[in-house]
C-alpha atoms as a PDB file:
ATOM      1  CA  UNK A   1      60.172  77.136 150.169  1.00  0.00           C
ATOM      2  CA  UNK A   2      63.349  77.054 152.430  1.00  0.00           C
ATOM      3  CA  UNK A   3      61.390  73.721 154.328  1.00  0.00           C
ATOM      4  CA  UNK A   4      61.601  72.171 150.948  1.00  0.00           C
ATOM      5  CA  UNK A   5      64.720  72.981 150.168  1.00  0.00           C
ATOM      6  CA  UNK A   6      65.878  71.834 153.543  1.00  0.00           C
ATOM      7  CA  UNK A   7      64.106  68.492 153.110  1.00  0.00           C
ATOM      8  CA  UNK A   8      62.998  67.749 149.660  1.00  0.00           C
ATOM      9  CA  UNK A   9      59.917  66.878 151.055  1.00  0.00           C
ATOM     10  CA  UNK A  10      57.642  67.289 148.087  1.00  0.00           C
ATOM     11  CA  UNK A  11      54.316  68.507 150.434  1.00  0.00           C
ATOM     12  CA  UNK A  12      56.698  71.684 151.140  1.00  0.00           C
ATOM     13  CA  UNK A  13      56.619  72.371 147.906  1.00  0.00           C
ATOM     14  CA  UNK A  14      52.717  71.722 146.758  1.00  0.00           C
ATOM     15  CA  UNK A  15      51.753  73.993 149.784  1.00  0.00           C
ATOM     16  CA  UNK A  16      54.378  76.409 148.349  1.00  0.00           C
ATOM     17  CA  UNK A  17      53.343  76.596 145.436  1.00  0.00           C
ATOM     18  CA  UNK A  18      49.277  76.848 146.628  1.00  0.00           C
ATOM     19  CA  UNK A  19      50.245  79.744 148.457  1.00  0.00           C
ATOM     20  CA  UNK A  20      51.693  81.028 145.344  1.00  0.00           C
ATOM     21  CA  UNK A  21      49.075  80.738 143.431  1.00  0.00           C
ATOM     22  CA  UNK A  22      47.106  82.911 145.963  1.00  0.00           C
ATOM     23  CA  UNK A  23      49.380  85.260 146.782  1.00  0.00           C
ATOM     24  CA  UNK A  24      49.973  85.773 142.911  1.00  0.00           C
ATOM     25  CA  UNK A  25      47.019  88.034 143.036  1.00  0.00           C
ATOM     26  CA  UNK A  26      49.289  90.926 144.693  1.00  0.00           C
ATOM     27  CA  UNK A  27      50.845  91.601 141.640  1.00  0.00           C
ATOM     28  CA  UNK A  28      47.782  92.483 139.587  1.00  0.00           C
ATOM     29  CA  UNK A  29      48.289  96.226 139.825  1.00  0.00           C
ATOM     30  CA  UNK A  30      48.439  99.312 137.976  1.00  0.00           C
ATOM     31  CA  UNK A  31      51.883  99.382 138.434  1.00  0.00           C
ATOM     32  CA  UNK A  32      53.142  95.903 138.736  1.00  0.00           C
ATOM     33  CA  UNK A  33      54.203  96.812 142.282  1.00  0.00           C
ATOM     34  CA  UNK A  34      52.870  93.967 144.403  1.00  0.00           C
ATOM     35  CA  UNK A  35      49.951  95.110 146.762  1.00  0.00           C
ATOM     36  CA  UNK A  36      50.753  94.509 150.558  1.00  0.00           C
ATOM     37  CA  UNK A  37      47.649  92.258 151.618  1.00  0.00           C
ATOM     38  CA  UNK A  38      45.833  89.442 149.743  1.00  0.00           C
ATOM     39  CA  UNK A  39      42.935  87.548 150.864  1.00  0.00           C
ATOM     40  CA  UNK A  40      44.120  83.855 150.551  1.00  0.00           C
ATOM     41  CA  UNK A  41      40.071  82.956 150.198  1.00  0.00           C
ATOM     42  CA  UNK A  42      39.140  85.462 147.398  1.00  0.00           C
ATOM     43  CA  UNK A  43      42.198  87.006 145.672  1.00  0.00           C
ATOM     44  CA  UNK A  44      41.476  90.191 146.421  1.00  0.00           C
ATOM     45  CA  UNK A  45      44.595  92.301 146.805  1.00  0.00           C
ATOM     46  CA  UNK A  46      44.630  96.049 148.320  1.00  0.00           C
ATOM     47  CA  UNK A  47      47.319  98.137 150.268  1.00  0.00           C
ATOM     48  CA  UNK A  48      46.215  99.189 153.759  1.00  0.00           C
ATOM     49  CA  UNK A  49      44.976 102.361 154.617  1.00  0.00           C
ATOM     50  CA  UNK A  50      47.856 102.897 157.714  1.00  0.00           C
ATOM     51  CA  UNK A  51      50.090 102.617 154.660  1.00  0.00           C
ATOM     52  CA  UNK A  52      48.787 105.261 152.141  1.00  0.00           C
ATOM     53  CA  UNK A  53      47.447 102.751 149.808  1.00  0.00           C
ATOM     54  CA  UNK A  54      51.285 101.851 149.423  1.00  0.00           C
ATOM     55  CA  UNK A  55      53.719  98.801 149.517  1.00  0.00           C
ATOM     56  CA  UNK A  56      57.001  98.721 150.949  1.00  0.00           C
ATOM     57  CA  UNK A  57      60.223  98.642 149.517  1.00  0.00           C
ATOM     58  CA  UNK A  58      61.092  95.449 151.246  1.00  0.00           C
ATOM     59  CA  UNK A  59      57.223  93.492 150.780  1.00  0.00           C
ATOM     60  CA  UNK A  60      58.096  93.776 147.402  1.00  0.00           C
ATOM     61  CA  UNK A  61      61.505  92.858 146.844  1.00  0.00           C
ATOM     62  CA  UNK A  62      61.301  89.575 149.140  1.00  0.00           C
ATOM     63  CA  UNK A  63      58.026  88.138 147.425  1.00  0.00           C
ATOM     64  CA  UNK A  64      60.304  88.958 144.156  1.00  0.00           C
ATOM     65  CA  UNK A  65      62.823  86.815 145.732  1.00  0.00           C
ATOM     66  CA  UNK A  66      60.302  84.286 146.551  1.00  0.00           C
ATOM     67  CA  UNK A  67      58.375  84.260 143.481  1.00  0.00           C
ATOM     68  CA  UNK A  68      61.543  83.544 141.196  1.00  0.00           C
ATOM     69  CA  UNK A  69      62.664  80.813 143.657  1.00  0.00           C
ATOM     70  CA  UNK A  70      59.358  79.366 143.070  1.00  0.00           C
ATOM     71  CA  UNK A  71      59.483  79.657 139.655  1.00  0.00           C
ATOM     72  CA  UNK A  72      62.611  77.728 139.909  1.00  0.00           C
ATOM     73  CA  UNK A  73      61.721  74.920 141.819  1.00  0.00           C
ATOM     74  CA  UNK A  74      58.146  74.240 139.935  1.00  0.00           C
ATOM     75  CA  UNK A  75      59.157  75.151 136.411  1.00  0.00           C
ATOM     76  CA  UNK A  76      56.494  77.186 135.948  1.00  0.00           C
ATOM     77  CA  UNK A  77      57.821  80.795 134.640  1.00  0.00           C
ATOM     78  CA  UNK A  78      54.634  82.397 135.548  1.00  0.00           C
ATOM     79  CA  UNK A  79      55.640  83.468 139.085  1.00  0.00           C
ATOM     80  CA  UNK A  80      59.004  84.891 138.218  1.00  0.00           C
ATOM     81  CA  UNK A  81      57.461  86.558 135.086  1.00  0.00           C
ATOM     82  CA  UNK A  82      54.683  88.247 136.796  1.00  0.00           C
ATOM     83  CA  UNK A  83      57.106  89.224 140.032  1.00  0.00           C
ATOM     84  CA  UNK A  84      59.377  90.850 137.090  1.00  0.00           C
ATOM     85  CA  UNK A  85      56.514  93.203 136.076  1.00  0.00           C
ATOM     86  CA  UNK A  86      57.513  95.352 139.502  1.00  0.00           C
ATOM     87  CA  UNK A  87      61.142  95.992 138.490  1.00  0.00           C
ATOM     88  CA  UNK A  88      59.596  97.648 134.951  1.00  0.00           C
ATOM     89  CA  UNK A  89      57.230 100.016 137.225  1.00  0.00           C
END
């Protein structure tokens, strides 16, 4: 996202928003906390067992950030809408 907004390059953007629909998978959880790692290929989304099946504070506020800015950009509401779910857990 910030190379788009730095150029306006609109292939920024599409890969942005492929990778968002990917990574949109980490936020399909029990508690609408976002899960740490995705796999980009199948969607599958899963903490780590290092981190005791948790996410950190930060992982989940800065795809939050991301996911609204994407939202933004693409006019689609669903990534901001389904990043909002972790602020209700």
């Amino acid at each position: 996202l910030s190379a788009y907004a730095w150029s306006n390059d609109e292939a920024f953007l599409e890969k942005a928003e492929d990778l968002g629909k990917r990574l949109i998978y980490a936020f399909i959880s029990p508690s609408g906390i976002p899960y740490y790692l995705v796999n980009l290929r199948t969607g599958n989304a899963t903490n780590p067992n290092w981190s005791r099946k948790s996410t950190r504070i930060a992982t989940a506020g800065s795809l939050q950030l991301e996911f609204r800015q994407l939202s933004k950009v693409t006019g689609n509401e669903t990534y901001a809408k389904r990043s909002e779910q972790a602020m209700d857990a």
